[in-house]
N, C-alpha and C. Protein backbone atom coordinates (compact mmCIF):
# COMPACT_ATOMS: atom_id res chain seq x y z
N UNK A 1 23.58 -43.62 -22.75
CA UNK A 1 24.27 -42.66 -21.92
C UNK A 1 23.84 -41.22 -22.24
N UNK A 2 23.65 -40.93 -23.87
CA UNK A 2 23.40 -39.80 -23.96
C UNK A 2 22.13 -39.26 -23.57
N UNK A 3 21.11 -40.47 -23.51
CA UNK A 3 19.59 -39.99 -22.91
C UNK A 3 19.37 -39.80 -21.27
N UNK A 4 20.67 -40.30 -20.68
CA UNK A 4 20.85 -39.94 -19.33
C UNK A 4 21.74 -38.56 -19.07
N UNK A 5 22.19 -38.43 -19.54
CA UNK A 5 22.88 -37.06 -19.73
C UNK A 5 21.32 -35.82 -19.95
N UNK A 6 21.04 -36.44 -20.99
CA UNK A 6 19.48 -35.35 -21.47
C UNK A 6 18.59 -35.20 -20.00
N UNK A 7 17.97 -36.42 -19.98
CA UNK A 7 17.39 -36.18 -18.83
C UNK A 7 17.94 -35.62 -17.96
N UNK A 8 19.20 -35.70 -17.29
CA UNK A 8 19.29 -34.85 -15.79
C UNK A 8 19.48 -33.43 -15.88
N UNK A 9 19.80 -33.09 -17.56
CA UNK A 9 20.24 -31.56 -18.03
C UNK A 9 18.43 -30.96 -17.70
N UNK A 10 17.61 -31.59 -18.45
CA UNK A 10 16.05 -31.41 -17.74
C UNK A 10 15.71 -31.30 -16.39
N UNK A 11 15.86 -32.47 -15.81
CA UNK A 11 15.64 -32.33 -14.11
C UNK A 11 15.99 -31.31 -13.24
N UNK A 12 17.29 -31.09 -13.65
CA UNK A 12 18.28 -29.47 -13.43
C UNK A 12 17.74 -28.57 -14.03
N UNK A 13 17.13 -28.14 -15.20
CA UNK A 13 17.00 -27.46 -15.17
C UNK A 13 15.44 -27.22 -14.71
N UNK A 14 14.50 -28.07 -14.26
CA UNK A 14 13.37 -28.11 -13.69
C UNK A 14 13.41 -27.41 -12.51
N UNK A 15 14.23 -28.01 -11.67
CA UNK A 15 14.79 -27.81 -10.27
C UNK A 15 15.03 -26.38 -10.33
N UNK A 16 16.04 -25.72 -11.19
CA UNK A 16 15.96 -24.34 -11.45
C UNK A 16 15.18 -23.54 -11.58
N UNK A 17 13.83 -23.99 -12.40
CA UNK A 17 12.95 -23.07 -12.79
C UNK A 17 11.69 -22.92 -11.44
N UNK A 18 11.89 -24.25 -10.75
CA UNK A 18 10.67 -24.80 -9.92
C UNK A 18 11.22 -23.55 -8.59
N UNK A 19 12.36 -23.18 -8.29
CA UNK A 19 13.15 -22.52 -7.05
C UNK A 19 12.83 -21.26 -7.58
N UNK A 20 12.85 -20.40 -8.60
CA UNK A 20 12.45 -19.17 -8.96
C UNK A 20 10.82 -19.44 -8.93
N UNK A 21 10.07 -19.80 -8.81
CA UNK A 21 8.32 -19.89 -8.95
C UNK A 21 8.11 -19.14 -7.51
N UNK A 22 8.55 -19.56 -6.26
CA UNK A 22 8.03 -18.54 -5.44
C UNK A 22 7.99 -17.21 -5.37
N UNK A 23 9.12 -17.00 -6.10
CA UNK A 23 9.23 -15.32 -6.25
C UNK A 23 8.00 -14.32 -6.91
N UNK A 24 7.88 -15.73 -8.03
CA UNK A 24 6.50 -15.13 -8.64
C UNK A 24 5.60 -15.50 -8.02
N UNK A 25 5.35 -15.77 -7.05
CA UNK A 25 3.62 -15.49 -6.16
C UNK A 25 3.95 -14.15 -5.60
N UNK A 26 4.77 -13.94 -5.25
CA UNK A 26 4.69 -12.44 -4.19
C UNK A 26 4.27 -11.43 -5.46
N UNK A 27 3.77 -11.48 -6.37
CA UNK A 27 4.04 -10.42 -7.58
C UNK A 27 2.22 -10.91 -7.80
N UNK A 28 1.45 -10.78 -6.93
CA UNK A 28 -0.19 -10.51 -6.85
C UNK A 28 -0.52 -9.15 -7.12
N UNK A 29 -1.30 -9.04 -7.10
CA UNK A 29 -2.32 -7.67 -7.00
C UNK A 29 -2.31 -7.07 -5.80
N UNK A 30 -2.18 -5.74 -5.26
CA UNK A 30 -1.48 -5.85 -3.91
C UNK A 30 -3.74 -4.58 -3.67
N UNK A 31 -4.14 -5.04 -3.10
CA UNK A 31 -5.89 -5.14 -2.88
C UNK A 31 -5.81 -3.63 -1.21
N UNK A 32 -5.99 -2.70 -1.41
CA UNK A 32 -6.99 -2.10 -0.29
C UNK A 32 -8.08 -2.36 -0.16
N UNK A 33 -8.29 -2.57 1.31
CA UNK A 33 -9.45 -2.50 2.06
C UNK A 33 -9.82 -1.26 2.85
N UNK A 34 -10.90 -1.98 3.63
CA UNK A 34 -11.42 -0.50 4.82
C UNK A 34 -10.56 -0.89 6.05
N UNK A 35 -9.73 0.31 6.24
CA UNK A 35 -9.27 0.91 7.32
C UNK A 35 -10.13 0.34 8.75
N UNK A 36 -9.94 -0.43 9.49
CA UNK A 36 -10.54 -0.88 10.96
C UNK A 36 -10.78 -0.05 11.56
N UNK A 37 -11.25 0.88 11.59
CA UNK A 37 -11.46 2.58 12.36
C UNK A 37 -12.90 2.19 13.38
N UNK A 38 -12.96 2.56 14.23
CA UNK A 38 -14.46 2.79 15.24
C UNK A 38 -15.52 3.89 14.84
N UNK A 39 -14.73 4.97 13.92
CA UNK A 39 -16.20 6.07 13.22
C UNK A 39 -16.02 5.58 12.13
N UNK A 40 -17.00 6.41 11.94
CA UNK A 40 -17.38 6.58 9.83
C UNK A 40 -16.25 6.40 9.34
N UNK A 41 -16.08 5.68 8.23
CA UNK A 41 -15.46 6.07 7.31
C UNK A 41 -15.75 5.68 5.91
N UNK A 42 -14.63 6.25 4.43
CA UNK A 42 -15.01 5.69 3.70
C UNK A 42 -14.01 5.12 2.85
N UNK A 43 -13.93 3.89 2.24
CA UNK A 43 -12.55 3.46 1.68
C UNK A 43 -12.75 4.08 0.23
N UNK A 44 -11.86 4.43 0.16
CA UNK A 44 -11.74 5.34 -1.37
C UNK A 44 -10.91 3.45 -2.13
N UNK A 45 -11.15 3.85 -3.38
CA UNK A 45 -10.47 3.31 -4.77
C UNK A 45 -8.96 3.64 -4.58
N UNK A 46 -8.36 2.50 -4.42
CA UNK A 46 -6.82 2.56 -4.41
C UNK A 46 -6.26 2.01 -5.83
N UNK A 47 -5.23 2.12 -6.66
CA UNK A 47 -4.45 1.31 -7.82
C UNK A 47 -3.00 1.95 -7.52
N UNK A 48 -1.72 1.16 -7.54
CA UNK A 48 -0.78 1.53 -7.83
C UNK A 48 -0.11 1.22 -8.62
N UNK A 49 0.57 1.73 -8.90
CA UNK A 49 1.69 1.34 -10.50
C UNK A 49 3.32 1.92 -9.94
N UNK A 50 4.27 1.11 -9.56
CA UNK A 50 3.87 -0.36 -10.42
C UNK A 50 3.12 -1.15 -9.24
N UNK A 51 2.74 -2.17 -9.25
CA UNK A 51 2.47 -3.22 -8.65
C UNK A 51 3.00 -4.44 -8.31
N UNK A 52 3.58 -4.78 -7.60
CA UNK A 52 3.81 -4.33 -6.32
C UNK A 52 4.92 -3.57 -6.27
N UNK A 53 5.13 -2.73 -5.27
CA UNK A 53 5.83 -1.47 -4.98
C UNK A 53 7.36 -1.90 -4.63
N UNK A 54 8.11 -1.36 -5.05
CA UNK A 54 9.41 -1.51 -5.38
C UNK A 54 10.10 -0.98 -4.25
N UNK A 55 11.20 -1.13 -3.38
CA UNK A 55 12.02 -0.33 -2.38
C UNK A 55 12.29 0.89 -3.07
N UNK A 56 12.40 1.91 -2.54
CA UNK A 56 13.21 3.12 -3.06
C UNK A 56 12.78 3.92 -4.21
N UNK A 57 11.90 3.12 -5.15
CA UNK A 57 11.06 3.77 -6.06
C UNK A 57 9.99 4.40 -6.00
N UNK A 58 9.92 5.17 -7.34
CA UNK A 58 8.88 5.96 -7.07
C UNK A 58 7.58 4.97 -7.50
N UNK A 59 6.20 5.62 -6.14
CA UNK A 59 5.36 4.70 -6.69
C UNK A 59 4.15 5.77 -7.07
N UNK A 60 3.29 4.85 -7.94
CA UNK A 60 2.22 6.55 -8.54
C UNK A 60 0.80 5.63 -7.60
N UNK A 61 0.03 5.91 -6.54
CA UNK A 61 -1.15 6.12 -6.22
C UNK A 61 -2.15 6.77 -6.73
N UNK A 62 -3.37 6.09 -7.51
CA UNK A 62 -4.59 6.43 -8.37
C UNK A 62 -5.55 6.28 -6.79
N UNK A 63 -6.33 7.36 -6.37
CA UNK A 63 -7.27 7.25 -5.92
C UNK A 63 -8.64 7.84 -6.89
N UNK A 64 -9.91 6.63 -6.52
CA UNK A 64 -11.16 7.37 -6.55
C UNK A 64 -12.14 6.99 -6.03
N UNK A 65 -13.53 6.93 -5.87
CA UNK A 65 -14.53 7.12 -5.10
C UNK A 65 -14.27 8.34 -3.81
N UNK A 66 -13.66 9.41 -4.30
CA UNK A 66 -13.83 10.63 -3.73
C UNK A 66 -13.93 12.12 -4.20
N UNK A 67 -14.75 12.41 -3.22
CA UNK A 67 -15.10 13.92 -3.64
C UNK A 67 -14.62 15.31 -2.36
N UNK A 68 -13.95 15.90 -2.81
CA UNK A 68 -13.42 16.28 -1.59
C UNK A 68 -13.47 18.46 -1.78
N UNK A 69 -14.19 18.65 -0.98
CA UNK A 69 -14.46 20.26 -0.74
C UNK A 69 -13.55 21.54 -1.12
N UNK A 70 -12.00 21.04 -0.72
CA UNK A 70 -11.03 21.86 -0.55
C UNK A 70 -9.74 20.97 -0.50
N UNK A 71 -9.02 21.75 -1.06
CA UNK A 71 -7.67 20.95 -0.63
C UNK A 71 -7.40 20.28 0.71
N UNK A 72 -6.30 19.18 0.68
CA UNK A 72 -6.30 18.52 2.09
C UNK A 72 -4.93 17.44 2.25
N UNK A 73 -4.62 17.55 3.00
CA UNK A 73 -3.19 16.68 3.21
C UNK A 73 -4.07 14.73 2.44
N UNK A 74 -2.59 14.22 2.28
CA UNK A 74 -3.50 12.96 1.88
C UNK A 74 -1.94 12.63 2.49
N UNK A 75 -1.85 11.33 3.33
CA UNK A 75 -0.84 10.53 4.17
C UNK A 75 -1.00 9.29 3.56
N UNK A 76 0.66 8.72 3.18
CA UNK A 76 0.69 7.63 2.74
C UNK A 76 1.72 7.01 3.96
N UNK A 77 1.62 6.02 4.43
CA UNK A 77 2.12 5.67 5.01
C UNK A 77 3.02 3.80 5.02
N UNK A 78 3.80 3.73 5.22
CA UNK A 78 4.73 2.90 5.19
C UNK A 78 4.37 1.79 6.45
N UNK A 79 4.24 1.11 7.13
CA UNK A 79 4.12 0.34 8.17
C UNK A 79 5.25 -1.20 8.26
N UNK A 80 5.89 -1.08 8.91
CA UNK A 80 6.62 -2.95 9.67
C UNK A 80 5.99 -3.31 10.54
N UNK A 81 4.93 -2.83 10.89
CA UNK A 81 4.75 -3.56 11.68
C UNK A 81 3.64 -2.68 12.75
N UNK A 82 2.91 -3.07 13.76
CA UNK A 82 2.11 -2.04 14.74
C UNK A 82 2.00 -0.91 14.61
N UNK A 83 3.04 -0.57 15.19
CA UNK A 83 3.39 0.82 15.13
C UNK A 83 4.64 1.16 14.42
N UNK A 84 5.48 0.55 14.08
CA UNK A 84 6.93 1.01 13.43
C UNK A 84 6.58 1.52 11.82
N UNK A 85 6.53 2.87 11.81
CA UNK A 85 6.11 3.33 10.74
C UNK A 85 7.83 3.88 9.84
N UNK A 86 7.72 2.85 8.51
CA UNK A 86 8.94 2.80 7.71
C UNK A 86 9.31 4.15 7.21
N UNK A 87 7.79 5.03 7.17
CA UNK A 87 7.64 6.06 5.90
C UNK A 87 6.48 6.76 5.76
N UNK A 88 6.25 7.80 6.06
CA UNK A 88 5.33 8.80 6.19
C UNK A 88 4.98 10.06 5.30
N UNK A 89 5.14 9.78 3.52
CA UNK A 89 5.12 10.76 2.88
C UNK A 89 4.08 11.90 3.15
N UNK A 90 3.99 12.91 2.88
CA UNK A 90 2.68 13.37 2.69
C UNK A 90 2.57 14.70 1.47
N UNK A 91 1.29 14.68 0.81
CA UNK A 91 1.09 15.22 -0.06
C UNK A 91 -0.23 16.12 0.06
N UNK A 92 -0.32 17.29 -0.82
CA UNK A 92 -1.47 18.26 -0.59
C UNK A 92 -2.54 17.76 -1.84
N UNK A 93 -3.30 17.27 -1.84
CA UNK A 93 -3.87 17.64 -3.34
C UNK A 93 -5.37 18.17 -2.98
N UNK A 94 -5.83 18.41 -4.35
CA UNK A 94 -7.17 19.21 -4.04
C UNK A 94 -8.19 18.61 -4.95
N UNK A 95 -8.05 17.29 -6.41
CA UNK A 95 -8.55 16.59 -6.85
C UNK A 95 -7.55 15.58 -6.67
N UNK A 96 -8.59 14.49 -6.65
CA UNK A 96 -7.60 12.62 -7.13
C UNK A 96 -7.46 12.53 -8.33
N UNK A 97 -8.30 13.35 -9.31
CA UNK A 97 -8.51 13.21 -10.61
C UNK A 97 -6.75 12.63 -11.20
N UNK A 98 -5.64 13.07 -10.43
CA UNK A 98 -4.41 13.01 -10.99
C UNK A 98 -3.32 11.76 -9.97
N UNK A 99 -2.76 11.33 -10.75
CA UNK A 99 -2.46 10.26 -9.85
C UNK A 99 -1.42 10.73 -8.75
N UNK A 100 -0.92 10.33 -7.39
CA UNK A 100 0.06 11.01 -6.13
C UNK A 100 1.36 10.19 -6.43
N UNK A 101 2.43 10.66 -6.90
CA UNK A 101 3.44 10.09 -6.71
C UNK A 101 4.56 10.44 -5.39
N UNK A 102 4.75 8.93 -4.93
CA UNK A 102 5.59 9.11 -3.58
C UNK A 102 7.09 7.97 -4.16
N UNK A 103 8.09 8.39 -3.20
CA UNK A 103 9.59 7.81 -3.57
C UNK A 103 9.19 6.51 -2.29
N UNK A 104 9.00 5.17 -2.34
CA UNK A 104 8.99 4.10 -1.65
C UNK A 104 9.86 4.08 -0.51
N UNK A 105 10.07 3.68 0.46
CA UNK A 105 10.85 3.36 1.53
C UNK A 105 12.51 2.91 0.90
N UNK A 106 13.43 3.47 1.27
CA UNK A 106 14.94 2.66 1.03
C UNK A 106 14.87 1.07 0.63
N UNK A 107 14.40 0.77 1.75
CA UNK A 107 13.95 -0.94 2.37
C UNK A 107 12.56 -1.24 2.38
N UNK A 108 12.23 -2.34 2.09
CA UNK A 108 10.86 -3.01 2.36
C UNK A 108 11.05 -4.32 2.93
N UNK A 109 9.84 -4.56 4.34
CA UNK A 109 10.38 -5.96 4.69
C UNK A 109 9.68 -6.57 3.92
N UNK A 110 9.49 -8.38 4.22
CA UNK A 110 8.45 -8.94 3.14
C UNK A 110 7.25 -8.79 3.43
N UNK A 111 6.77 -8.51 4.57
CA UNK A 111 5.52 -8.35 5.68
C UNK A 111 5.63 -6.61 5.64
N UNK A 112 4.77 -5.60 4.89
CA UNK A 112 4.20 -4.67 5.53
C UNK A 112 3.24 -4.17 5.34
N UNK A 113 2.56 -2.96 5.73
CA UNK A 113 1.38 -2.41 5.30
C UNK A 113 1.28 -0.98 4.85
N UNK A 114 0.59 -0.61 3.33
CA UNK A 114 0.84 0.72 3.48
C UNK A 114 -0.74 1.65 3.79
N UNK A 115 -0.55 2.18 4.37
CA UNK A 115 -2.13 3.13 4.29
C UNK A 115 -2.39 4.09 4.09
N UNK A 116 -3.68 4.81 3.40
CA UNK A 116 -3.78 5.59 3.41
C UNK A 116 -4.57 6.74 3.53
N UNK A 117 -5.07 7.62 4.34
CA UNK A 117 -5.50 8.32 4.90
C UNK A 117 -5.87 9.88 4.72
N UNK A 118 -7.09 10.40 4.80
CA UNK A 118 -7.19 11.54 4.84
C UNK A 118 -8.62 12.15 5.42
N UNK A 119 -8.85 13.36 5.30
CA UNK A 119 -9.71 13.63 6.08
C UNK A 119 -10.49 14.89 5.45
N UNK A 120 -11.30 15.43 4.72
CA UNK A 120 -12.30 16.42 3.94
C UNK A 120 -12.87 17.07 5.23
N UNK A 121 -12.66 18.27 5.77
CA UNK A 121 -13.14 18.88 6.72
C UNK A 121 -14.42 20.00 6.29
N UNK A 122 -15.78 19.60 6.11
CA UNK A 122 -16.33 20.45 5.42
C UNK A 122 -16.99 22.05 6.80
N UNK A 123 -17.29 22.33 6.14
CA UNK A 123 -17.45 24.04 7.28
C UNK A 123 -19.05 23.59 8.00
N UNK A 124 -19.17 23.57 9.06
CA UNK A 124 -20.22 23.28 9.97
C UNK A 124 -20.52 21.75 9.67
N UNK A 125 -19.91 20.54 9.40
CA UNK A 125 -20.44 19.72 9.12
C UNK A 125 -19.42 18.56 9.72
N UNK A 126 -19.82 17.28 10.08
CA UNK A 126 -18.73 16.42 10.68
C UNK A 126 -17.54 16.31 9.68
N UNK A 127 -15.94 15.94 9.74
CA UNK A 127 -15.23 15.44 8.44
C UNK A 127 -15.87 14.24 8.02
N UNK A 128 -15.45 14.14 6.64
CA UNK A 128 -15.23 13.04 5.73
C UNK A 128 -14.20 12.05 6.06
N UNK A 129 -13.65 11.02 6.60
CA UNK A 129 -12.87 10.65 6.84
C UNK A 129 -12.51 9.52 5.58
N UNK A 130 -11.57 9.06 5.12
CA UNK A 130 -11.20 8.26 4.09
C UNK A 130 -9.98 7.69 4.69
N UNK A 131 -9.83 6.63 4.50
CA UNK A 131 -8.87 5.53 4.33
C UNK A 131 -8.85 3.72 4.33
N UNK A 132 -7.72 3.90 3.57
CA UNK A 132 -7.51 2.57 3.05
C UNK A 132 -6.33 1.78 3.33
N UNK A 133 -5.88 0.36 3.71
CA UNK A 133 -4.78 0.14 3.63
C UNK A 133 -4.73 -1.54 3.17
N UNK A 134 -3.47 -1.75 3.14
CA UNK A 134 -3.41 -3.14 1.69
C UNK A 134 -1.97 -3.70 2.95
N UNK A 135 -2.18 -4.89 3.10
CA UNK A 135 -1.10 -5.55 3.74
C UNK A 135 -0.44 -6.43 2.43
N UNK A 136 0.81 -6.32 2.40
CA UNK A 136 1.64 -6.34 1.31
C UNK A 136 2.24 -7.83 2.41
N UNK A 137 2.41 -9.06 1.40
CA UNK A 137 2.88 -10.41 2.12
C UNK A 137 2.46 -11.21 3.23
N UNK A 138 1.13 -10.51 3.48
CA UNK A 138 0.41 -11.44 4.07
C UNK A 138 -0.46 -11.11 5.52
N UNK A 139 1.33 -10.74 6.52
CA UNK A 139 0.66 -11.27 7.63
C UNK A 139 1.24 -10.00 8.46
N UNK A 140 1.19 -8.68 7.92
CA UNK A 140 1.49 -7.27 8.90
C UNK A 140 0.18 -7.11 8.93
N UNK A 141 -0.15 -6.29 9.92
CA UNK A 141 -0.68 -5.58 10.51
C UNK A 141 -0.58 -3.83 11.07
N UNK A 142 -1.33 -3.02 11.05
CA UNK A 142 -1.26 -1.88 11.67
C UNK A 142 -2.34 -1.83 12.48
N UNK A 143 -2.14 -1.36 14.05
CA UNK A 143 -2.95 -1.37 15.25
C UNK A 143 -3.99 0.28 14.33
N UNK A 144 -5.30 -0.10 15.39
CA UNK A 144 -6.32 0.93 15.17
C UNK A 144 -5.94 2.36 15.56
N UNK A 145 -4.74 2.26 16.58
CA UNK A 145 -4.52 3.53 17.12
C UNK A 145 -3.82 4.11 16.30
N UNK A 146 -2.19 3.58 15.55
CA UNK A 146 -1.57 4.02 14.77
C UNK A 146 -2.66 5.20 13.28
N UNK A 147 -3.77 4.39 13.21
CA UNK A 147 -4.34 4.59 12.16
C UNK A 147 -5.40 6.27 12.68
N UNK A 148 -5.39 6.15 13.69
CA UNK A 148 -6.28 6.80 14.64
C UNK A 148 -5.29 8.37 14.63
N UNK A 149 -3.75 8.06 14.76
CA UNK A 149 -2.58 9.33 15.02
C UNK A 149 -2.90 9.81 14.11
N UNK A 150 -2.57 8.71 12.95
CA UNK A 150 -2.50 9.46 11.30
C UNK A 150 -3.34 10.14 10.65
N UNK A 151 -4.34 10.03 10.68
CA UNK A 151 -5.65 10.77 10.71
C UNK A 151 -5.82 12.34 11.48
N UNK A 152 -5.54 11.87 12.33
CA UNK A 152 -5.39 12.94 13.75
C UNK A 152 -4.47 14.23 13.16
N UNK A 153 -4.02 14.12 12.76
CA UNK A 153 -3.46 14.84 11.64
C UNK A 153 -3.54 15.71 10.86
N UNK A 154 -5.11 15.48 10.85
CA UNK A 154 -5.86 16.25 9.77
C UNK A 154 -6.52 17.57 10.43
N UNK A 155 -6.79 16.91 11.49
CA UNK A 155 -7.54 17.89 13.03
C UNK A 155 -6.54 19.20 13.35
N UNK A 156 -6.70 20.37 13.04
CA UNK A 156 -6.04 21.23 13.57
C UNK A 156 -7.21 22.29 14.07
């Protein structure tokens, strides 16, 4: 009796441990790519900390593979979805050398995308365009145009 007692205290608690395991897949490496854009561009070096990005917290963005002329807006952006943009921080910097800290969205769904964007306007010469974005759970998406506004941005 008592080795049936043992065993199901095991099985239970298998069952327990086996129902928390999905949680830990969502806790990957959360990966930028190149931005789907129709011009030039160039995907800069993304890392965030923490990994993966927390609701409401602050998150620190490491960019590099860039070199940039002059100061310049850098857009982080939040995405649910196409076009439903969660969160639109934006920040000035003038080296990446230092990492960008932004405060996360209130809410995160499990599906979104964040990107990020900027644009090096050098004097008589086409911009630099840069961006990157990382779909966080799989299966969001952000349309080319959304990505196209955000940028647009930079154009004054």
């Amino acid at each position: 009796m008592k080795y049936h007692l043992l065993f199901l205290f095991f099985v239970l608690t298998a069952i327990s441990t086996i129902n928390a395991v999905p949680h830990l897949h969502k806790k990957g490496k959360t990966e930028f790519r190149k931005c789907p854009l129709p011009v030039k561009s160039t995907t800069p070096t993304i890392t965030i900390s923490p990994d993966l990005i927390v609701a409401g917290q602050l998150v620190e963005f490491s960019i590099s593979g860039v070199e940039l002329s002059k100061a310049v807006p850098i857009y982080i952006a939040f995405y649910k979805d196409v076009v439903l943009a969660l969160q639109t921080p934006t920040a000035l910097i003038s080296k990446v050398d230092n990492p960008i800290t932004v405060k996360a969205p209130p809410s995160l769904p499990e599906d979104y995308t964040v990107v990020i964007g900027f644009t090096d306007i050098l004097s008589g010469s086409k911009p630099r365009i840069y961006c990157a974005l990382a779909a966080v759970g799989g299966s969001s998406h952000v349309s080319v145009e959304v990505i196209e506004k955000l940028l647009s941005l930079h154009h004054h």
